[in-house]
C-alpha atoms as a PDB file:
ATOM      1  CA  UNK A   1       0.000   0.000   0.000  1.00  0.00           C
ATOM      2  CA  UNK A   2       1.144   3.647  -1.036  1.00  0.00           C
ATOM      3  CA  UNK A   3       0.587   6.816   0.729  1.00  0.00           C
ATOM      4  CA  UNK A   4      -2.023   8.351  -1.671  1.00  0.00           C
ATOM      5  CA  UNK A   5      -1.038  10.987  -3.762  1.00  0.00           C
ATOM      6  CA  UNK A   6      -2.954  10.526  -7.277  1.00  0.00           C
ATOM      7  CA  UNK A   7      -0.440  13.286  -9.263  1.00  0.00           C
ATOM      8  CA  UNK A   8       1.908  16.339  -9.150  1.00  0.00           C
ATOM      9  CA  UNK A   9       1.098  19.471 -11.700  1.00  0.00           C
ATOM     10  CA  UNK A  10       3.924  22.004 -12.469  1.00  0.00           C
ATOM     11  CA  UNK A  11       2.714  25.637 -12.936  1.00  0.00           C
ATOM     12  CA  UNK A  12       3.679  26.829 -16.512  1.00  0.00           C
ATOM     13  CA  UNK A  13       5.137  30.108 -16.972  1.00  0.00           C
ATOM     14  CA  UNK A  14       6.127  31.761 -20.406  1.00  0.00           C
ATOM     15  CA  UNK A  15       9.492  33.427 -20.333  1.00  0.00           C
ATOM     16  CA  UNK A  16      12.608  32.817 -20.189  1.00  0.00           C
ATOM     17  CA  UNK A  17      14.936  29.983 -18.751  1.00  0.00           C
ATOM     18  CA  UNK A  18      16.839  31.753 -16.447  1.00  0.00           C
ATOM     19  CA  UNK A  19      14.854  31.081 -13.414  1.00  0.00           C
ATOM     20  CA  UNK A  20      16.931  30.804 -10.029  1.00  0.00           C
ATOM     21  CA  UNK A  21      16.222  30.591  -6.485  1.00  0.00           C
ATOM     22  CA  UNK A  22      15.638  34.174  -6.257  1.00  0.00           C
ATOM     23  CA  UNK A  23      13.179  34.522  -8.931  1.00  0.00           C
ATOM     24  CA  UNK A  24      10.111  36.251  -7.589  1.00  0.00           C
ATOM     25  CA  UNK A  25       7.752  34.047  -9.683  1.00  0.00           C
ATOM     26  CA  UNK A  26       8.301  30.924  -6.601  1.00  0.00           C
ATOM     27  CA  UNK A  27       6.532  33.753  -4.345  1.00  0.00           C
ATOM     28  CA  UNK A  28       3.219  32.240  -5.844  1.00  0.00           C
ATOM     29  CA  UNK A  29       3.492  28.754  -6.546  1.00  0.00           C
ATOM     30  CA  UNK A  30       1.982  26.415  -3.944  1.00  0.00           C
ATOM     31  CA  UNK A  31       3.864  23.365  -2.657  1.00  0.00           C
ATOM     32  CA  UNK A  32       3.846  20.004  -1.693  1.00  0.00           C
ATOM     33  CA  UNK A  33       4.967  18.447   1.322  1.00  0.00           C
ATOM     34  CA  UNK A  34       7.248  15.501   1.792  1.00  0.00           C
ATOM     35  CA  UNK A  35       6.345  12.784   3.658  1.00  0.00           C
ATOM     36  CA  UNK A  36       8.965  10.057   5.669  1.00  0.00           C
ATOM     37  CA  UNK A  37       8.945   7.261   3.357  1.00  0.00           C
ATOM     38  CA  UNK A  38       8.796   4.566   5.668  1.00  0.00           C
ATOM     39  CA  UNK A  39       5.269   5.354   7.333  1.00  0.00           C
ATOM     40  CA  UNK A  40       3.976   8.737   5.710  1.00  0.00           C
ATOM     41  CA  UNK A  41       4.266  10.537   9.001  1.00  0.00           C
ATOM     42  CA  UNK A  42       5.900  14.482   8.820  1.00  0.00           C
ATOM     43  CA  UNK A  43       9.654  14.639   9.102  1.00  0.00           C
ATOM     44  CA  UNK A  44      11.073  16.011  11.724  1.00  0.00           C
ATOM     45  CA  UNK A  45      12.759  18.530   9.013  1.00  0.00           C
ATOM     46  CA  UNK A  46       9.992  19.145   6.600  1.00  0.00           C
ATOM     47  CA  UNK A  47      10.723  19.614   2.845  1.00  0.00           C
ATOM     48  CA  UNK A  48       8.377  21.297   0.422  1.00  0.00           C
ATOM     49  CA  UNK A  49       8.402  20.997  -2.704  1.00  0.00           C
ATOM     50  CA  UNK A  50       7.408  23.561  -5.758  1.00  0.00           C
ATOM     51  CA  UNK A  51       7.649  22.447  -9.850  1.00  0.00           C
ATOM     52  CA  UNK A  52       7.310  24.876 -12.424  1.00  0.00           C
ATOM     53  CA  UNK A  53       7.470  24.708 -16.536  1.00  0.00           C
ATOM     54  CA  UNK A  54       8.975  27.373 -18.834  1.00  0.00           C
ATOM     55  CA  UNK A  55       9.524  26.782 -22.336  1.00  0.00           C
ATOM     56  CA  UNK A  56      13.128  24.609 -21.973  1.00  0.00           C
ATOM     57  CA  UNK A  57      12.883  23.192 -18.778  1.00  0.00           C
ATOM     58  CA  UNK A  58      11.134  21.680 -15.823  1.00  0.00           C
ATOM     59  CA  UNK A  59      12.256  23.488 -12.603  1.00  0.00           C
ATOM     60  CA  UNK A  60      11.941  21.539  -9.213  1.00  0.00           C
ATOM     61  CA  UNK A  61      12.641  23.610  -6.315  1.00  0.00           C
ATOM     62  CA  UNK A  62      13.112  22.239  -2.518  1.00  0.00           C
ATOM     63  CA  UNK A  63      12.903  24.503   0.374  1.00  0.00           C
ATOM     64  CA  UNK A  64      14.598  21.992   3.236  1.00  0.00           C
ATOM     65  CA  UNK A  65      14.450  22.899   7.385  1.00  0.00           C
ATOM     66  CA  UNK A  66      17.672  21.847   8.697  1.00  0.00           C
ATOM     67  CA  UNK A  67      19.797  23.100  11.809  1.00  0.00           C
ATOM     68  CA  UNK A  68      22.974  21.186  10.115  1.00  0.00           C
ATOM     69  CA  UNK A  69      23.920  19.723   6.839  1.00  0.00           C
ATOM     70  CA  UNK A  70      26.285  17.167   6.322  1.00  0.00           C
ATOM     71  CA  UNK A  71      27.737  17.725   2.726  1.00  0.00           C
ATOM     72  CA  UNK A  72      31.557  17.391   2.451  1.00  0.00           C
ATOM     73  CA  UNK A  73      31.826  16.192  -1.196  1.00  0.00           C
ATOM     74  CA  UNK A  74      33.500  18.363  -3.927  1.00  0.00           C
ATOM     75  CA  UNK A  75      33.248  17.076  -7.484  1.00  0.00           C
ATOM     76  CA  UNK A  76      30.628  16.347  -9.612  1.00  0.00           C
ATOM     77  CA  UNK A  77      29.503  12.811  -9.421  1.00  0.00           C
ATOM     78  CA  UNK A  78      30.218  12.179  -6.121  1.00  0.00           C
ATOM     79  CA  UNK A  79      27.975   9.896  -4.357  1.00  0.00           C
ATOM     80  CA  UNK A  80      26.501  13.048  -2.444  1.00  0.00           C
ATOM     81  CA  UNK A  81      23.455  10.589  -1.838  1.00  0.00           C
ATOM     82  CA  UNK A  82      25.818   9.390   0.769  1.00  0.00           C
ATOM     83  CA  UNK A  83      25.245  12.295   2.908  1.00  0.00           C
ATOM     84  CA  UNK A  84      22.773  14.978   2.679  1.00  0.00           C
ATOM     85  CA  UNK A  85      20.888  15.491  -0.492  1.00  0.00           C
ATOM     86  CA  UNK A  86      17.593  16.451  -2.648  1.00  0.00           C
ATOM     87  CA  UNK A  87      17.149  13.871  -5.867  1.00  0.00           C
ATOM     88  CA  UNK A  88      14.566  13.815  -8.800  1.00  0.00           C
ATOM     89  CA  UNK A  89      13.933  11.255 -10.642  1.00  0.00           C
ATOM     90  CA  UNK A  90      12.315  11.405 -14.076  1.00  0.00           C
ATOM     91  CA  UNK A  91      10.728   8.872 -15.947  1.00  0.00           C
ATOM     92  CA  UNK A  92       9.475   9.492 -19.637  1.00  0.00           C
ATOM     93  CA  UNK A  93       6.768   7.134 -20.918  1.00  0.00           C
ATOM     94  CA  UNK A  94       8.107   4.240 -23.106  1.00  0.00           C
ATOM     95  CA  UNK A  95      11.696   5.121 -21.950  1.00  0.00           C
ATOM     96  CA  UNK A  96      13.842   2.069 -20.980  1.00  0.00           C
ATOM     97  CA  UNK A  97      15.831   4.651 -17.926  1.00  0.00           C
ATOM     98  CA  UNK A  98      14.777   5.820 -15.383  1.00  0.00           C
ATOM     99  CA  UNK A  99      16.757   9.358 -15.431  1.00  0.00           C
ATOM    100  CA  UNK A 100      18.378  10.629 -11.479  1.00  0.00           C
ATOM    101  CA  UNK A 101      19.799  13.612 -10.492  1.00  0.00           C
ATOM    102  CA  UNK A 102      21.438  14.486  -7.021  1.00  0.00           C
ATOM    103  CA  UNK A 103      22.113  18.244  -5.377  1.00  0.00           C
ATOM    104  CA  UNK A 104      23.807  18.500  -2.292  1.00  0.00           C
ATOM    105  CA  UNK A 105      23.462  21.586   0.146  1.00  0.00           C
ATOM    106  CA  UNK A 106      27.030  23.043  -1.139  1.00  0.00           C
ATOM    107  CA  UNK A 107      25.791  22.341  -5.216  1.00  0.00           C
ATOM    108  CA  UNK A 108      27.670  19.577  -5.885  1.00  0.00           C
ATOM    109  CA  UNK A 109      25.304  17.573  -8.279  1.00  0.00           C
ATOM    110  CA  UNK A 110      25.252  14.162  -9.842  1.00  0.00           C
ATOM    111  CA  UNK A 111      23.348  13.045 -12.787  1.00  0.00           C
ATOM    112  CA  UNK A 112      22.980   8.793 -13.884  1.00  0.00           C
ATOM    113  CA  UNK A 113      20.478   6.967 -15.984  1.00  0.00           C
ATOM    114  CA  UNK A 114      19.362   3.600 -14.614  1.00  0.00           C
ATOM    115  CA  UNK A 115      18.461   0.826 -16.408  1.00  0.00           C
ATOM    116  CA  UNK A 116      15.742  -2.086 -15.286  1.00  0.00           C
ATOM    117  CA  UNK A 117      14.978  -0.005 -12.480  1.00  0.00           C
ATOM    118  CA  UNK A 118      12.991  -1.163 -10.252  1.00  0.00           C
ATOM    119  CA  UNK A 119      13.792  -4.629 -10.578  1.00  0.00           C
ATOM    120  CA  UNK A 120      16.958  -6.667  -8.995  1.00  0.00           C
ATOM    121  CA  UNK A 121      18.599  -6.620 -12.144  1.00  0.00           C
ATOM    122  CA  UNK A 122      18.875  -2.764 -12.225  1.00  0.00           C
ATOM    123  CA  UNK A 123      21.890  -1.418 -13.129  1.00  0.00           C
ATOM    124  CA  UNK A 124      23.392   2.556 -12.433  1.00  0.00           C
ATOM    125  CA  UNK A 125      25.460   4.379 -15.167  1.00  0.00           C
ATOM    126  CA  UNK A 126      26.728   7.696 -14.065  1.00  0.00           C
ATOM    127  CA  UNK A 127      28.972   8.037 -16.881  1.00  0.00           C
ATOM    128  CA  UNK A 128      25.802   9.524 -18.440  1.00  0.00           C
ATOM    129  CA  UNK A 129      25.408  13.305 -18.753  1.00  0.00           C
ATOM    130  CA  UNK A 130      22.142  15.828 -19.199  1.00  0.00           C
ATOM    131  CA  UNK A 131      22.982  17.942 -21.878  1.00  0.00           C
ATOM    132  CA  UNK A 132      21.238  21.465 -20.250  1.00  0.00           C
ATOM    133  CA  UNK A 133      20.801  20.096 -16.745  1.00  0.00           C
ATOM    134  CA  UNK A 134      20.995  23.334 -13.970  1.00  0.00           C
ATOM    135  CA  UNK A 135      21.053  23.333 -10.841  1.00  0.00           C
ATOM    136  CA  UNK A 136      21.434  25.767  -7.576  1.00  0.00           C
ATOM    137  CA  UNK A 137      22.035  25.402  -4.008  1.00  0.00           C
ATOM    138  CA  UNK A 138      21.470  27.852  -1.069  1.00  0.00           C
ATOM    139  CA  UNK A 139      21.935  27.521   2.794  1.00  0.00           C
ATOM    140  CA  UNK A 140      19.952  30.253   4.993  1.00  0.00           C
ATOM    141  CA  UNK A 141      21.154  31.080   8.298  1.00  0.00           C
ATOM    142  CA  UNK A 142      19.090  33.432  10.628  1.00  0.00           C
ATOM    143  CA  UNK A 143      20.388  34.754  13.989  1.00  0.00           C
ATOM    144  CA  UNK A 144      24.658  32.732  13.122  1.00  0.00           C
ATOM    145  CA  UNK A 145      22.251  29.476  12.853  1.00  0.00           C
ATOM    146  CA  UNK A 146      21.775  27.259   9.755  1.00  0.00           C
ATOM    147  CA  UNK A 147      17.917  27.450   9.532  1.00  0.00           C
ATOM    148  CA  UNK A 148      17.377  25.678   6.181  1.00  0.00           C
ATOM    149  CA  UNK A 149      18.749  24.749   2.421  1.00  0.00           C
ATOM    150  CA  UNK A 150      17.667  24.729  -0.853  1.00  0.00           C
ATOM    151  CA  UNK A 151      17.994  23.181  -3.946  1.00  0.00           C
ATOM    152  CA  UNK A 152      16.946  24.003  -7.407  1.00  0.00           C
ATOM    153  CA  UNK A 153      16.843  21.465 -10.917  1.00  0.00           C
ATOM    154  CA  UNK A 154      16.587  22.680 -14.359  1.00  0.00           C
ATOM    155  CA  UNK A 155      15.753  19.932 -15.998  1.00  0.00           C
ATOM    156  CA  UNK A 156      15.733  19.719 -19.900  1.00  0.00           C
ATOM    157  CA  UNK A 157      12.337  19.498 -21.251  1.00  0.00           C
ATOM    158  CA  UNK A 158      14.025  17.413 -24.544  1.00  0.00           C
ATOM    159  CA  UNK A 159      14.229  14.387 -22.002  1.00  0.00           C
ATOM    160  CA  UNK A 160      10.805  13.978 -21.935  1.00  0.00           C
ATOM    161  CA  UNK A 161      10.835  13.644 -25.580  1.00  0.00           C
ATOM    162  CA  UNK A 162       7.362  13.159 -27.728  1.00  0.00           C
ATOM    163  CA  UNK A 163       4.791  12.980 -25.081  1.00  0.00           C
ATOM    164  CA  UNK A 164       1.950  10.206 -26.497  1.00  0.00           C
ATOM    165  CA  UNK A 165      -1.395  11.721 -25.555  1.00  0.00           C
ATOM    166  CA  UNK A 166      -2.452  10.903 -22.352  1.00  0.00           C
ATOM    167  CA  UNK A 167       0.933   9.261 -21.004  1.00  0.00           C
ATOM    168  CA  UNK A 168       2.125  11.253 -18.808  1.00  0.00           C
ATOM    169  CA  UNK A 169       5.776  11.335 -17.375  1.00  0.00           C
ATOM    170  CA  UNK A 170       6.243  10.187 -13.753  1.00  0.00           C
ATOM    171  CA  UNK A 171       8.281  11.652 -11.341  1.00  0.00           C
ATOM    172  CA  UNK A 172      10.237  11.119  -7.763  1.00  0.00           C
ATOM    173  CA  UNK A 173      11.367  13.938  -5.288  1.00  0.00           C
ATOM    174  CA  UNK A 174      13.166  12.470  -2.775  1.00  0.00           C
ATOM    175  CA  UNK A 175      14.913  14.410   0.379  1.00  0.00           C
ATOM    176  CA  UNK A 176      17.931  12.484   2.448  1.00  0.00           C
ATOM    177  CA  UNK A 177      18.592  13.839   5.847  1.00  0.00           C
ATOM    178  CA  UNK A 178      21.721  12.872   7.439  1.00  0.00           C
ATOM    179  CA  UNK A 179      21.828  14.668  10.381  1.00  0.00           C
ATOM    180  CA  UNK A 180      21.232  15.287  13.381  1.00  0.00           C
ATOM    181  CA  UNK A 181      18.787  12.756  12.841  1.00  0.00           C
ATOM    182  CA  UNK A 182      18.608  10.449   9.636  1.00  0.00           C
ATOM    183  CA  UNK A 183      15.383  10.496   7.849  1.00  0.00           C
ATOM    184  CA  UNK A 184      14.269   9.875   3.447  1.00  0.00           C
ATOM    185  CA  UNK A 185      11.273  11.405   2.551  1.00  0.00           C
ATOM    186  CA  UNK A 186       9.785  11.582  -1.122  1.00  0.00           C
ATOM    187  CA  UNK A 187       6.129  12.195  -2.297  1.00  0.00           C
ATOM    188  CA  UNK A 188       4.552   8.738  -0.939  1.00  0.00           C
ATOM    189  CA  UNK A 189       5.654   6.557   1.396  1.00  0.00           C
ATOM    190  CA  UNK A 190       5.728   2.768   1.716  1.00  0.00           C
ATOM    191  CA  UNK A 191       4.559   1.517   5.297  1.00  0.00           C
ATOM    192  CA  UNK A 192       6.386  -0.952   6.885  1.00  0.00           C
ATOM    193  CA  UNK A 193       8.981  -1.873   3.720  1.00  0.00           C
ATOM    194  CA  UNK A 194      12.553  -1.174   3.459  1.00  0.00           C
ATOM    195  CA  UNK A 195      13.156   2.142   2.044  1.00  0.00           C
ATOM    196  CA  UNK A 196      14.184   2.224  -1.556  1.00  0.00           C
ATOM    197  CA  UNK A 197      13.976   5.441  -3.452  1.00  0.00           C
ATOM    198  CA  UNK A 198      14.635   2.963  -6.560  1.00  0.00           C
ATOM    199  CA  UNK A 199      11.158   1.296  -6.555  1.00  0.00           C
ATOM    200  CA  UNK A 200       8.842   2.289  -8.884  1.00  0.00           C
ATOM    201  CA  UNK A 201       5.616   2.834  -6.796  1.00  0.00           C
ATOM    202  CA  UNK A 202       7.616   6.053  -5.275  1.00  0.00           C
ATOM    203  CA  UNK A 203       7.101   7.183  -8.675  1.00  0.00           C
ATOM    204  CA  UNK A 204       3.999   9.674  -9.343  1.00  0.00           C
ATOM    205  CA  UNK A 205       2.231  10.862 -12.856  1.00  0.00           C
ATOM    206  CA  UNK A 206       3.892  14.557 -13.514  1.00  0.00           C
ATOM    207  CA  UNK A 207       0.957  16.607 -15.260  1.00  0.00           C
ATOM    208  CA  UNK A 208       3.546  19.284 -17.558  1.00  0.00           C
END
């Protein structure tokens, strides 16, 4: 059994693609909440989530309470999923990957496509690159205390590819919390299973 959540809908903007964490146009988009994956409960750090279309990319912007981050990695492609970090997944209809991409708090970022995901045959190859991937990252102190971070994906529209009618793309937003304590929230939650941001039923229909 899932956590319900039927879909997630982006809010379109015309414009241009230059949209960053300051861009005034997040003031009115509403969010979604993350839930802890493991029984649908609220985190103890909450992480809400906004989307938004313009005409190149899908943006996917997470606003994460924290009072520390753990996030000592350096270079792209660094397992940053190893300590904290904010992941989308994308899946386009008919598509044999399942595409990931990784942000830590300090904006180191990791993109891989995986292949039979899902299953226990699936297989990870980060040697893979999005052509036009962006990405941002933020921390916000208030008072000389880390209050929260952010994260921001530009992802290329041109993965999707061809939309068929009526097929739409799913998605996974997924938040790992190291510290101080350890939690993995995403969109729906699986009671009483292992946690595995890799199977499919985490995944939820994207209306573009």
């Amino acid at each position: 059994m899932t956590y319900p959540l039927d879909y997630v809908r982006c809010v379109r903007r015309d414009g241009g693609d230059g949209v960053g964490l300051d861009d005034h146009m997040w003031q009115d988009i509403d969010g979604l909440d993350l839930v802890l994956v493991h029984d649908g409960a609220p985190p103890a750090f909450p992480t809400r989530v906004r989307l938004l279309c313009t005409g190149e990319h899908l943006w996917v912007r997470f606003d994460c309470a924290a009072d520390a981050v753990t996030a000592t990695m350096t270079r792209y492609n660094d397992k940053v999923w190893q300590e904290d970090a904010a992941e989308v997944f994308i899946w386009p209809p008919g598509d044999e990957y399942l595409y990931e991409f990784q942000l830590s708090p300090r904006g180191i970022h990791r993109d891989l496509r995986v292949a039979a995901h899902g299953s226990g045959e699936q297989t990870f190859d980060d040697s893979w690159r999005c052509d036009g991937l962006r990405t941002e990252a933020a921390i916000t102190y208030c008072d000389g205390r880390l209050r929260k971070w952010h994260a921001l994906f530009g992802v290329p529209r041109a993965l999707f590819g061809d939309l068929p009618a009526g097929e739409p793309p799913m998605v996974g937003l997924f938040r790992i919390t190291r510290s101080p304590v350890e939690e993995f929230s995403a969109l729906r939650a699986l009671p009483d299973e292992p946690v595995n941001f890799h199977d499919n039923r985490l995944l939820v229909p994207l209306i573009l």
